[in-house]
N, C-alpha and C. Protein backbone atom coordinates (compact mmCIF):
# COMPACT_ATOMS: atom_id res chain seq x y z
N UNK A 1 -11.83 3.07 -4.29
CA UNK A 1 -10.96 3.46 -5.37
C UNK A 1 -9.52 3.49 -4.89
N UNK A 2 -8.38 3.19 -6.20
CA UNK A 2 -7.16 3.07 -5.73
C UNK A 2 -6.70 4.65 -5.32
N UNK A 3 -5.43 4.81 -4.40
CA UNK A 3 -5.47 6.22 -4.00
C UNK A 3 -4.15 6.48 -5.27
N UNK A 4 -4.90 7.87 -5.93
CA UNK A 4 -4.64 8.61 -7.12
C UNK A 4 -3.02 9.94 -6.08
N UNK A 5 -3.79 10.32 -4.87
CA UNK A 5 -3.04 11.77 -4.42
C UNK A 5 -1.63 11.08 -4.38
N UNK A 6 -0.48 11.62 -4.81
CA UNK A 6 0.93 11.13 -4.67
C UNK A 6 1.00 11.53 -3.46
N UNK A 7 0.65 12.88 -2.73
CA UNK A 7 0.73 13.22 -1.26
C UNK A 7 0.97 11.87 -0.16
N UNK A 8 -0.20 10.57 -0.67
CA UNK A 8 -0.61 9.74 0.03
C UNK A 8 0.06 8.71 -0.31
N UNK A 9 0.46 8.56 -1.80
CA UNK A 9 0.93 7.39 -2.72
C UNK A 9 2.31 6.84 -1.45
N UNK A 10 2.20 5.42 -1.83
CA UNK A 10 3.34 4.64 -0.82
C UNK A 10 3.49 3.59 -1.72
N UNK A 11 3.18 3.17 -2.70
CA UNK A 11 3.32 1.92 -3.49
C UNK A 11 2.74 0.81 -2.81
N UNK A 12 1.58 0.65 -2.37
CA UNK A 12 1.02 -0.18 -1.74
C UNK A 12 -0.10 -0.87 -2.19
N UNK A 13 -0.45 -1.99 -2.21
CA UNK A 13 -0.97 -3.24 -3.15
C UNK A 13 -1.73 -3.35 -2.02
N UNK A 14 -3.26 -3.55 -1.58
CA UNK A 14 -3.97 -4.63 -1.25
C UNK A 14 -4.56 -5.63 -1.77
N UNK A 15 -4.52 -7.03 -1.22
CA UNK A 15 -4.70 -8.06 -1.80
C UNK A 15 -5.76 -8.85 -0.71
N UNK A 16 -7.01 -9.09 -1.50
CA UNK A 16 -8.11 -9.52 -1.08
C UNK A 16 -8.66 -11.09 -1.45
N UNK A 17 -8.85 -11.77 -0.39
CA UNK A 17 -8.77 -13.34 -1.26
C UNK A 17 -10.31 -13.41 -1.35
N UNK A 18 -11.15 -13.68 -2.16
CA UNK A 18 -12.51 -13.98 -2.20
C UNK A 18 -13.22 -14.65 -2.97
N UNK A 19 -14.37 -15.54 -2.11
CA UNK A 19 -15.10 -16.29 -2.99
C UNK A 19 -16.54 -15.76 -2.36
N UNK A 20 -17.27 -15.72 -3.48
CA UNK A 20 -18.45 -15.54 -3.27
C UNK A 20 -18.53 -14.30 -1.84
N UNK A 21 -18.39 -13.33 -1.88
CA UNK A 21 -18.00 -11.94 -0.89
C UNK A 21 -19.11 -10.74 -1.51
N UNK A 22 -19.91 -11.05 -2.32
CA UNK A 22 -20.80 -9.53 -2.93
C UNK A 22 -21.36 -8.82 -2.25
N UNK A 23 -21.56 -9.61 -0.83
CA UNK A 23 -22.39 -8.74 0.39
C UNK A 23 -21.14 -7.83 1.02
N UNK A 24 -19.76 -8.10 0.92
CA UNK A 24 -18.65 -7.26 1.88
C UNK A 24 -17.88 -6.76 1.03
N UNK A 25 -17.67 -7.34 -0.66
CA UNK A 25 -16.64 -6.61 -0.66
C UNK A 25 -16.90 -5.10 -1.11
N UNK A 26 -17.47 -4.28 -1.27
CA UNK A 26 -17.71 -2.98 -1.70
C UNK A 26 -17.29 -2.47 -0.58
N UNK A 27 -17.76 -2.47 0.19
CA UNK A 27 -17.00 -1.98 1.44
C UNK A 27 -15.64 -1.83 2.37
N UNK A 28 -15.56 -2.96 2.12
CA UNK A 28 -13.74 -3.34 2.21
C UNK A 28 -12.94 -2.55 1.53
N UNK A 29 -13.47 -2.50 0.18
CA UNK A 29 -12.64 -1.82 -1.28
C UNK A 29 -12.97 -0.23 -0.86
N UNK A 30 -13.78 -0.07 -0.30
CA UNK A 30 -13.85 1.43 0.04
C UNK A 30 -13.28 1.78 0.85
N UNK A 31 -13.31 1.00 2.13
CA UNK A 31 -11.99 1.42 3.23
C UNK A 31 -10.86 1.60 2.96
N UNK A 32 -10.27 1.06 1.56
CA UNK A 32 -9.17 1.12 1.39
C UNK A 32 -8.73 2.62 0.54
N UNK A 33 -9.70 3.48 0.00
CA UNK A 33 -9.11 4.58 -0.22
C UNK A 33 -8.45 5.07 0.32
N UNK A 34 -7.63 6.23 -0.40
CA UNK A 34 -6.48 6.84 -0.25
C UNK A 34 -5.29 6.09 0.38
N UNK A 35 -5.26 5.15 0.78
CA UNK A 35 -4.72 4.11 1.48
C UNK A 35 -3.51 2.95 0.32
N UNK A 36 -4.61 2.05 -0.37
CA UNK A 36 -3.82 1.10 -1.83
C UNK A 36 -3.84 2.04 -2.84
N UNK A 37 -2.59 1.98 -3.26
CA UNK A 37 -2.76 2.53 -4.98
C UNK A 37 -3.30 1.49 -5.86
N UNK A 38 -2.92 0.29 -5.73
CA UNK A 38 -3.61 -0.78 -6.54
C UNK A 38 -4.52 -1.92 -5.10
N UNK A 39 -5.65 -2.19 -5.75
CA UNK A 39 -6.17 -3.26 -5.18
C UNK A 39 -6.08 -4.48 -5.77
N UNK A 40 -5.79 -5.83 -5.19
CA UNK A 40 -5.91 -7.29 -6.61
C UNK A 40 -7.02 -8.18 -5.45
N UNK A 41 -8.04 -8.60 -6.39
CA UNK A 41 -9.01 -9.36 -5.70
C UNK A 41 -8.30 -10.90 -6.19
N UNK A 42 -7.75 -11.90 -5.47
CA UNK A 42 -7.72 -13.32 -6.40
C UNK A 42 -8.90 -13.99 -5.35
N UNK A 43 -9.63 -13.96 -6.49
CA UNK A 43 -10.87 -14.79 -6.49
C UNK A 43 -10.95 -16.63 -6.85
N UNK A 44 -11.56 -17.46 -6.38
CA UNK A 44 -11.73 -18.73 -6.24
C UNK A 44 -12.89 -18.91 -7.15
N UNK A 45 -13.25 -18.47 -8.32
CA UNK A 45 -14.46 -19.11 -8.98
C UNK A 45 -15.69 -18.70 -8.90
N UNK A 46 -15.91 -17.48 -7.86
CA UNK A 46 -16.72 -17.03 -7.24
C UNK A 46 -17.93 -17.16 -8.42
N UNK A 47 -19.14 -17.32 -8.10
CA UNK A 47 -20.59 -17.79 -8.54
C UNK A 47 -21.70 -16.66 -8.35
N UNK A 48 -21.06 -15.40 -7.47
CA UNK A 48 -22.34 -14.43 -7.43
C UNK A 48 -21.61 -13.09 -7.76
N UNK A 49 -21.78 -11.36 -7.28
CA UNK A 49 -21.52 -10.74 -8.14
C UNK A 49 -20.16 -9.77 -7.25
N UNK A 50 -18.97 -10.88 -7.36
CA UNK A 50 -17.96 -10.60 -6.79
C UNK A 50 -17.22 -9.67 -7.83
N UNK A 51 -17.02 -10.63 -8.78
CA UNK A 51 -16.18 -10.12 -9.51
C UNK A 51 -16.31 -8.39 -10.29
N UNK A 52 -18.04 -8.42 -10.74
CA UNK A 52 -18.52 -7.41 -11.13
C UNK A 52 -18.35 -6.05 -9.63
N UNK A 53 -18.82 -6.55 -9.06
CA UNK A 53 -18.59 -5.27 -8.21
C UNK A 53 -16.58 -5.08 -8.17
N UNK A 54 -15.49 -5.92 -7.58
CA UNK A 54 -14.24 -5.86 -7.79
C UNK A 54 -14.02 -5.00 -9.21
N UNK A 55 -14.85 -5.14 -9.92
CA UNK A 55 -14.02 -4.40 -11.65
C UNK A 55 -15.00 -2.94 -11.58
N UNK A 56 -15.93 -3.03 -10.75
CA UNK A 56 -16.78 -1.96 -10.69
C UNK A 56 -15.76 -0.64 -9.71
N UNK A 57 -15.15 -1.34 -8.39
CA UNK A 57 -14.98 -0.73 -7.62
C UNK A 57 -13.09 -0.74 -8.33
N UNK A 58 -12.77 -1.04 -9.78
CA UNK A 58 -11.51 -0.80 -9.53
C UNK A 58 -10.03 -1.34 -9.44
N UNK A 59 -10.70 -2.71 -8.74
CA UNK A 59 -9.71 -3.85 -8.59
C UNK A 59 -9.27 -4.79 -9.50
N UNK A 60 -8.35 -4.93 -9.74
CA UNK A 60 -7.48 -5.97 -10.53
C UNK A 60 -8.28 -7.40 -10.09
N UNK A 61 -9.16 -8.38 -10.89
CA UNK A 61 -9.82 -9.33 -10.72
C UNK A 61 -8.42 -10.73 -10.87
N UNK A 62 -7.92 -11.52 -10.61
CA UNK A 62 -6.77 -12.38 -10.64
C UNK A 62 -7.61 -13.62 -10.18
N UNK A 63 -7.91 -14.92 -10.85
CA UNK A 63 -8.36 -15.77 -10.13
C UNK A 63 -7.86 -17.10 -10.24
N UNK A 64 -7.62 -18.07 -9.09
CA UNK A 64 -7.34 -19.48 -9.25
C UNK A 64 -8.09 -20.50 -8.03
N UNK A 65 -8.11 -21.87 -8.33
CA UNK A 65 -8.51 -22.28 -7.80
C UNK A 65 -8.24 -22.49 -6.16
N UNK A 66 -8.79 -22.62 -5.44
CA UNK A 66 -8.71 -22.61 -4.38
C UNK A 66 -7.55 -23.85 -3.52
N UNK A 67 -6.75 -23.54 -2.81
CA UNK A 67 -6.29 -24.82 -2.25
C UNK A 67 -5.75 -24.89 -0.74
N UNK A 68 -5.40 -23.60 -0.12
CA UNK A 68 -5.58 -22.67 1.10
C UNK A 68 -5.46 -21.61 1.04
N UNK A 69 -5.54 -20.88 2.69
CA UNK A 69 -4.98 -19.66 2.44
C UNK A 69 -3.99 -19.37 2.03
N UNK A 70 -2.95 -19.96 2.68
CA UNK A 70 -1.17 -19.59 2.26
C UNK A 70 -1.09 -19.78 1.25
N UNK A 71 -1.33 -20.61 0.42
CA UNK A 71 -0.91 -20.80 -0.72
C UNK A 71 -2.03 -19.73 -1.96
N UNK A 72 -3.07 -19.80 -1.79
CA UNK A 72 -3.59 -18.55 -1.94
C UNK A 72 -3.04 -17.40 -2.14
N UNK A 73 -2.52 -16.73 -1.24
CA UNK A 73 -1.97 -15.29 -0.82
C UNK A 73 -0.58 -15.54 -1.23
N UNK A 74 -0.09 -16.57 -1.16
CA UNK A 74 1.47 -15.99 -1.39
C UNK A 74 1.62 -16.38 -3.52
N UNK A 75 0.24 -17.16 -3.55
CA UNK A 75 0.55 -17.12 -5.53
C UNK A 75 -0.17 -15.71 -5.50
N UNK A 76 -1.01 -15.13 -5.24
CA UNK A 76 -1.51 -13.40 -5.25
C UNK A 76 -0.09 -12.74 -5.41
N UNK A 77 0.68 -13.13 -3.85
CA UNK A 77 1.96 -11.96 -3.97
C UNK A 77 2.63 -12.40 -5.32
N UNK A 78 2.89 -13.18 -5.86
CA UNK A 78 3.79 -13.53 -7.08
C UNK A 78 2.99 -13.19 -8.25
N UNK A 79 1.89 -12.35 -8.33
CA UNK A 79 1.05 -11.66 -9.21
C UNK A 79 1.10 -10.26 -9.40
N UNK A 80 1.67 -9.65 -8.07
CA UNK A 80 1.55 -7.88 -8.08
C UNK A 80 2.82 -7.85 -8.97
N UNK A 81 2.57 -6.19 -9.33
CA UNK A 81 3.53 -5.47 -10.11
C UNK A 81 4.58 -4.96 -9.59
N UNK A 82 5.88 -5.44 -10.73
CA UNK A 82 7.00 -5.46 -9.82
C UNK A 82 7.30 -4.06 -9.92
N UNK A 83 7.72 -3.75 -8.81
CA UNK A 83 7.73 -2.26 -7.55
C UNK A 83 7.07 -2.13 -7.24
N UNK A 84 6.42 -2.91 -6.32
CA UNK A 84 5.01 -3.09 -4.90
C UNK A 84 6.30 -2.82 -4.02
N UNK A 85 6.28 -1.96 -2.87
CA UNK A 85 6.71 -2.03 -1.92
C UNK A 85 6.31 -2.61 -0.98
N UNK A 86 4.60 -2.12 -0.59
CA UNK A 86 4.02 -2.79 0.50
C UNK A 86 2.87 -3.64 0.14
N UNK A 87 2.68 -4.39 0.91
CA UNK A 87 1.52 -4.84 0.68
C UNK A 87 0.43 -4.90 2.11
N UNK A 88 -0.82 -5.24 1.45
CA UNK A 88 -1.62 -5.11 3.03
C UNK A 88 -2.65 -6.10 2.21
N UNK A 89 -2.40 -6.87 3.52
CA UNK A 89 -3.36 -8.63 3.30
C UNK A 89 -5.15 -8.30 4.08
N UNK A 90 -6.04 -7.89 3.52
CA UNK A 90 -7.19 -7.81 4.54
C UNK A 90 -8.54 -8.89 3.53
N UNK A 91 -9.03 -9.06 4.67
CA UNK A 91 -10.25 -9.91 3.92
C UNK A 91 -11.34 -9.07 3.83
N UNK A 92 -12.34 -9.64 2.69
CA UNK A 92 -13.49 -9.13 2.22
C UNK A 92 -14.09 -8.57 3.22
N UNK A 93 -14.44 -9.10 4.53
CA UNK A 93 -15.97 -8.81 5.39
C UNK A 93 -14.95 -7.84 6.64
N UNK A 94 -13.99 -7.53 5.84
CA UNK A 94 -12.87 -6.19 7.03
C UNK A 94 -12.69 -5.18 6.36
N UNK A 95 -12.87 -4.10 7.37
CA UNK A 95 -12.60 -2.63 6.38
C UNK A 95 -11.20 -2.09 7.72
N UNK A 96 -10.66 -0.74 6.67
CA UNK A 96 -10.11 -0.09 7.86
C UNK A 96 -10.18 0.70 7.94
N UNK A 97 -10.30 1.50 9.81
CA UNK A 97 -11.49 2.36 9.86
C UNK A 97 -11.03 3.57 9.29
N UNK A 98 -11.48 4.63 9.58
CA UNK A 98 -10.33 5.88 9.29
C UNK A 98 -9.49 6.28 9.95
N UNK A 99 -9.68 5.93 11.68
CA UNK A 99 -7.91 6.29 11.82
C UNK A 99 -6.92 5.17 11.69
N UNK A 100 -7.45 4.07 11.64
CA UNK A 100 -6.12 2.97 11.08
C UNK A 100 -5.63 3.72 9.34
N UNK A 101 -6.42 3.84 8.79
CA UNK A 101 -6.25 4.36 7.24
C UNK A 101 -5.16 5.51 7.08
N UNK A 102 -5.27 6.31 8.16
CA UNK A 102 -5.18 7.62 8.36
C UNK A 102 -3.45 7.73 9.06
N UNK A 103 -3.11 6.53 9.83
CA UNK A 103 -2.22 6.07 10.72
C UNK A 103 -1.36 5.59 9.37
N UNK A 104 -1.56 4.42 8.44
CA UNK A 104 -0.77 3.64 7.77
C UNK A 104 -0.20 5.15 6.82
N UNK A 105 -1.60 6.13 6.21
CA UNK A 105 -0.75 7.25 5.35
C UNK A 105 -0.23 7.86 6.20
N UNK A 106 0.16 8.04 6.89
CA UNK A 106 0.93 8.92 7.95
C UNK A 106 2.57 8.45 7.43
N UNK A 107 2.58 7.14 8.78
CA UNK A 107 3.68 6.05 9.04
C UNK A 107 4.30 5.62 8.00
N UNK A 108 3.50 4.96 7.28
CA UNK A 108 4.41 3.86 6.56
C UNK A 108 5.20 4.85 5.40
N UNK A 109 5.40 5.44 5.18
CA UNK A 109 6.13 6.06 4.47
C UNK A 109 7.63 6.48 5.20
N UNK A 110 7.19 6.38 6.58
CA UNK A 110 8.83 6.84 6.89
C UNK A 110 9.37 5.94 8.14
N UNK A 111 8.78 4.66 7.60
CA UNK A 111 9.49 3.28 8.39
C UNK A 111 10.44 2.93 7.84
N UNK A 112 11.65 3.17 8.41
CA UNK A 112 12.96 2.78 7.92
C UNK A 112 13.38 1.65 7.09
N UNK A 113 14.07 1.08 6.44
CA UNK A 113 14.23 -0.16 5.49
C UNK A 113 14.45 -1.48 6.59
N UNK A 114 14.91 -1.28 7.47
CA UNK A 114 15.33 -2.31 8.64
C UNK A 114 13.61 -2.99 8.91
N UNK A 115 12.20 -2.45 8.77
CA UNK A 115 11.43 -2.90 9.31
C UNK A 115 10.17 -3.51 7.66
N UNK A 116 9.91 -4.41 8.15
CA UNK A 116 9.61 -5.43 7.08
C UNK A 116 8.20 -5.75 7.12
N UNK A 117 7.40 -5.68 8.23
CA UNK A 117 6.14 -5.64 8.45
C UNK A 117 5.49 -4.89 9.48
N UNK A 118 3.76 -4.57 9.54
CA UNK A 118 3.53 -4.02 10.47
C UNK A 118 2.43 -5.11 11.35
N UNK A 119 2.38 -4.89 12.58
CA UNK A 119 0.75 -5.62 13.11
C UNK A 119 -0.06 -4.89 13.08
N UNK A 120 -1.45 -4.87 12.94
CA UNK A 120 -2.44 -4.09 13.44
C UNK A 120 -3.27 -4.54 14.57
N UNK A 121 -3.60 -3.85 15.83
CA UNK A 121 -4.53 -4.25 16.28
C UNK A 121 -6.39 -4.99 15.58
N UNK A 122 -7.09 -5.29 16.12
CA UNK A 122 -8.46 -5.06 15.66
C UNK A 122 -9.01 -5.71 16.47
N UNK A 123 -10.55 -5.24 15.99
CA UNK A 123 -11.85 -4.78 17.11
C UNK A 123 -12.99 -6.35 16.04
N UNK A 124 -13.61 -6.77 16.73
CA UNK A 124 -14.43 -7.12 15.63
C UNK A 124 -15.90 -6.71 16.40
N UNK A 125 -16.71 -6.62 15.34
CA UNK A 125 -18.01 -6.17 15.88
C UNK A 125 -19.07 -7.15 15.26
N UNK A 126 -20.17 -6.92 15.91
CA UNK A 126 -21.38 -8.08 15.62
C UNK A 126 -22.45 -7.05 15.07
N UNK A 127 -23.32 -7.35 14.45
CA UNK A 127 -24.42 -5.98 14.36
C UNK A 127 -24.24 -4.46 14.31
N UNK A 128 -23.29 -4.26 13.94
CA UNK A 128 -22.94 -3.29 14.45
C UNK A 128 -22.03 -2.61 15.84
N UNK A 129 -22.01 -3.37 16.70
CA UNK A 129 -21.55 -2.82 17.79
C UNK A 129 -19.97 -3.63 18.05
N UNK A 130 -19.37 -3.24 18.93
CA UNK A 130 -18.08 -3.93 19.13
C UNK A 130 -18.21 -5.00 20.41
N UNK A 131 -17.82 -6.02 19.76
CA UNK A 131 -17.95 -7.19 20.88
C UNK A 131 -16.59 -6.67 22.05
N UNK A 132 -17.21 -7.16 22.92
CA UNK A 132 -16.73 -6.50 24.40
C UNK A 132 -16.27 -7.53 25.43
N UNK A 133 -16.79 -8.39 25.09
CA UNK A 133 -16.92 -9.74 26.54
C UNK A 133 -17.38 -11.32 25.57
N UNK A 134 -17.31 -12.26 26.33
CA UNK A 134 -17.42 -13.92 25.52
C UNK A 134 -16.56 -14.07 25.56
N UNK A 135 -15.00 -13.76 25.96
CA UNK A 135 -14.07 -14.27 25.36
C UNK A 135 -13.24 -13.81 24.00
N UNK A 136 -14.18 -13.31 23.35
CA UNK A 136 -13.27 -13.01 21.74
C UNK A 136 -12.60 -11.31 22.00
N UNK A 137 -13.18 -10.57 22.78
CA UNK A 137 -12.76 -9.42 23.34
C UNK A 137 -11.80 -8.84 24.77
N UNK A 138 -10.52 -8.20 25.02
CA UNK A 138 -9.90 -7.86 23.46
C UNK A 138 -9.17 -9.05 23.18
N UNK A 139 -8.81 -8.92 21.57
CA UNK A 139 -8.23 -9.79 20.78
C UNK A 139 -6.87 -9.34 21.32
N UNK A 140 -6.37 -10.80 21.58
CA UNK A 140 -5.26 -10.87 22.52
C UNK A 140 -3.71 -10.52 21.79
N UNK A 141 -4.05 -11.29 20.34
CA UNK A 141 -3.01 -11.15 19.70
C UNK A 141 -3.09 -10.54 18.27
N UNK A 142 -2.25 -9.38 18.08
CA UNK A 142 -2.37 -8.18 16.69
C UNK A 142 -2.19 -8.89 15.22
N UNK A 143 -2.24 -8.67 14.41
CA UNK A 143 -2.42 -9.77 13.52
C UNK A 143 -1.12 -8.79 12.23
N UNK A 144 -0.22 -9.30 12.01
CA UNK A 144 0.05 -8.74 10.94
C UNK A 144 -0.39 -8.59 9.29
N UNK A 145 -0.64 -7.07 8.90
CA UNK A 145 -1.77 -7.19 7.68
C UNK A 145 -0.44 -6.60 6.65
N UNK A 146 0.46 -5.66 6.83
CA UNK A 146 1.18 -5.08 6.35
C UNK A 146 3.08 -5.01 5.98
N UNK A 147 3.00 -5.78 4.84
CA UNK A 147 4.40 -6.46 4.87
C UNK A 147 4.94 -5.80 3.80
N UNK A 148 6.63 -5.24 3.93
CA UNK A 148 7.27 -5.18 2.63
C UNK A 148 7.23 -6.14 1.32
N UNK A 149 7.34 -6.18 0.58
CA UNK A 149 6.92 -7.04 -0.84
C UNK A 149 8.13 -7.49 -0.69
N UNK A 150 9.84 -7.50 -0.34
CA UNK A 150 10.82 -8.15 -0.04
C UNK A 150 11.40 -8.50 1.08
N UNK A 151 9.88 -8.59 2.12
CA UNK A 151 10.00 -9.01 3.62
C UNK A 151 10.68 -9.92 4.21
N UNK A 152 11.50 -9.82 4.83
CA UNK A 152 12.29 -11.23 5.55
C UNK A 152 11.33 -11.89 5.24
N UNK A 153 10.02 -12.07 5.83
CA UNK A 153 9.32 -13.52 6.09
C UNK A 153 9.41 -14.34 4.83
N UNK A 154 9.13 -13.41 3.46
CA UNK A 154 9.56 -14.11 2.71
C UNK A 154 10.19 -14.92 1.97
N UNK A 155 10.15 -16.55 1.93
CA UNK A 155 11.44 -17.18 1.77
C UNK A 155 11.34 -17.69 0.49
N UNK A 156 11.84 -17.76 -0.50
CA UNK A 156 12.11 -18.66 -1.24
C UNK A 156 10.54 -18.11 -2.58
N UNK A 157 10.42 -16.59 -2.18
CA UNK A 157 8.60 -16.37 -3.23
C UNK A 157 7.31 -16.58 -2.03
N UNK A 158 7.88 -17.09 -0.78
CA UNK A 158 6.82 -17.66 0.01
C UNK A 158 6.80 -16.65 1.24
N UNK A 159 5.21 -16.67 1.74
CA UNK A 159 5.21 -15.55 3.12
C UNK A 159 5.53 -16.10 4.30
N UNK A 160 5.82 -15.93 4.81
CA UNK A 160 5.39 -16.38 6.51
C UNK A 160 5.64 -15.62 7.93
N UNK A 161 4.55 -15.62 7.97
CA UNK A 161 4.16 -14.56 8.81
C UNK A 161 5.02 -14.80 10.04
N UNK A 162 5.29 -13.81 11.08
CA UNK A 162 5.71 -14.35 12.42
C UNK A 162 5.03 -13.38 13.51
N UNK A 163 4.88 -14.19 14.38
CA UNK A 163 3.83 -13.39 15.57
C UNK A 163 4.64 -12.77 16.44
N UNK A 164 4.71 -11.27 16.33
CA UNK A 164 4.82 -10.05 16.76
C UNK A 164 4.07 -9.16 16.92
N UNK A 165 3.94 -8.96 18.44
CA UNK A 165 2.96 -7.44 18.60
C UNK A 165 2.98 -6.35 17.92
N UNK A 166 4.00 -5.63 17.71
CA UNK A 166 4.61 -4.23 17.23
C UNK A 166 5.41 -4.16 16.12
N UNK A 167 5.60 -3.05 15.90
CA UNK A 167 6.58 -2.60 15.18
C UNK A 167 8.00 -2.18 15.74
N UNK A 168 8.05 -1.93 17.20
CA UNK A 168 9.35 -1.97 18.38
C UNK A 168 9.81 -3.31 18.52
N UNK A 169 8.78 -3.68 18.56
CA UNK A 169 9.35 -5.58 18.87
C UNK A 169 9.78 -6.05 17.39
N UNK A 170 9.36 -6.34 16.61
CA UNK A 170 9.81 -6.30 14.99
C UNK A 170 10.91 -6.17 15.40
N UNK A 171 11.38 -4.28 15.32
CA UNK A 171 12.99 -3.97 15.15
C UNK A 171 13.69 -4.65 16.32
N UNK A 172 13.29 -4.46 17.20
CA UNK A 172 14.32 -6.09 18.67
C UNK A 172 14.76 -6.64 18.11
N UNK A 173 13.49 -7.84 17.60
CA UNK A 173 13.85 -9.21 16.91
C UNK A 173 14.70 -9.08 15.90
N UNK A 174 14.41 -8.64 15.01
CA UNK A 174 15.27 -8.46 13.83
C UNK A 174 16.56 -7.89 13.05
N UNK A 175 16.07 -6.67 13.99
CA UNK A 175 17.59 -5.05 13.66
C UNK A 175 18.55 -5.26 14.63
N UNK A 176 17.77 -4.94 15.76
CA UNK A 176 18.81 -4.73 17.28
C UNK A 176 19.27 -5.91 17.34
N UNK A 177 18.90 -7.34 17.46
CA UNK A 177 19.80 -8.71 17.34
C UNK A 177 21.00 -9.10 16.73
N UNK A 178 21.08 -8.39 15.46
CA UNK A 178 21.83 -8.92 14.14
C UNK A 178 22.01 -9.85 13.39
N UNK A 179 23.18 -10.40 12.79
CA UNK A 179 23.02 -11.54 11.91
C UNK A 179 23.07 -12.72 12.91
C-alpha cells in the first residue's frame, strides 16, 4: 500500500516496469510501504494476473508496448503526477528490506536540493539465502534506484543514469565542482 502517514510522506513515486510478474509483484508492492506515496506499474501487455494483483495492491496500472528499458522508464517518468519529487526505479522480483525502507524515510527528506539521486547498495539472494561467492557476490557496483523527478540526469524528458557509488561522491561530482 501507498504510504498514507504524512510523518513519512516525501512525495515519492515508485515505478515498476512489468510483464507477466504475478509470482513477484505482491511483494515488491509490499516492500514499498510507508516508503511510495504513489506506486505506477507500466506494464507491457502482460497475459497473467499482473495487472489484477497491481490494482489489487493499489498501484496505478499505465501500460505500453514494450521497446526497452530506457525508453520504458523514462515514458513511465513522463506519466507521474506533476509534483513527484522523487522517484525510486525497482523491479518486480526486488523488494526493500526494512532497513533500506527505514533509511530512505529517515534521509531523503533532508537531502539538500544540490543532490539529485541516491545509489543503493544490494544483496541478491537465491532460495532464500544471500549469495556469497561465484563471482556475483559482493556486487561491486551500487546501482542507482532513487532520483529527483528534475534530476540533472535528466535531459531533454530523458533519464540517464550515471555511475556513482554514493551520495558524497554525487555532491563531489556535481556541487563541490561547479559550473
Amino acid at each position: 500500500m501507498p504510504a498514507n502517514d504524512s510523518q513519512y510522506s516525501m512525495n515519492l513515486t515508485a515505478i515498476i516496469l512489468t510483464y507477466n510478474e504475478a509470482r513477484h509483484l505482491a511483494r515488491c508492492i509490499d516492500s514499498l510501504a510507508g516508503v511510495a506515496d504513489r506506486i505506477v506499474v507500466a506494464d507491457c501487455f502482460s497475459t497473467d494476473d499482473t495487472l489484477a494483483i497491481a490494482a489489487a495492491k493499489g498501484a496505478r496500472v499505465i501500460q505500453r508496448a514494450w521497446v526497452n528499458y530506457a525508453t520504458q522508464f523514462n515514458w513511465a517518468v513522463t506519466q507521474l503526477e506533476p509534483g513527484t519529487e522523487w522517484v525510486l526505479r525497482i523491479d518486480a522480483d526486488e523488494v526493500l528490506t526494512p532497513a533500506l525502507a527505514a533509511e530512505i524515510r529517515a534521509r531523503l527528506k533532508g537531502l539538500g536540493t544540490e543532490i539529485d539521486g541516491v545509489y543503493c547498495g544490494r544483496r541478491m539472494t537465491f532460495q532464500g539465502r544471500l549469495i556469497r561467492w561465484g563471482g556475483v557476490f559482493p556486487v561491486q557496483a551500487a546501482v542507482q534506484r532513487l532520483m529527483a523527478d528534475n534530476a540533472a540526469g535528466r535531459r531533454d524528458g530523458a533519464y540517464t543514469p550515471l555511475a556513482l557509488p554514493c551520495i558524497e561522491m554525487w555532491r563531489r561530482r556535481f556541487v563541490d565542482a561547479g559550473p
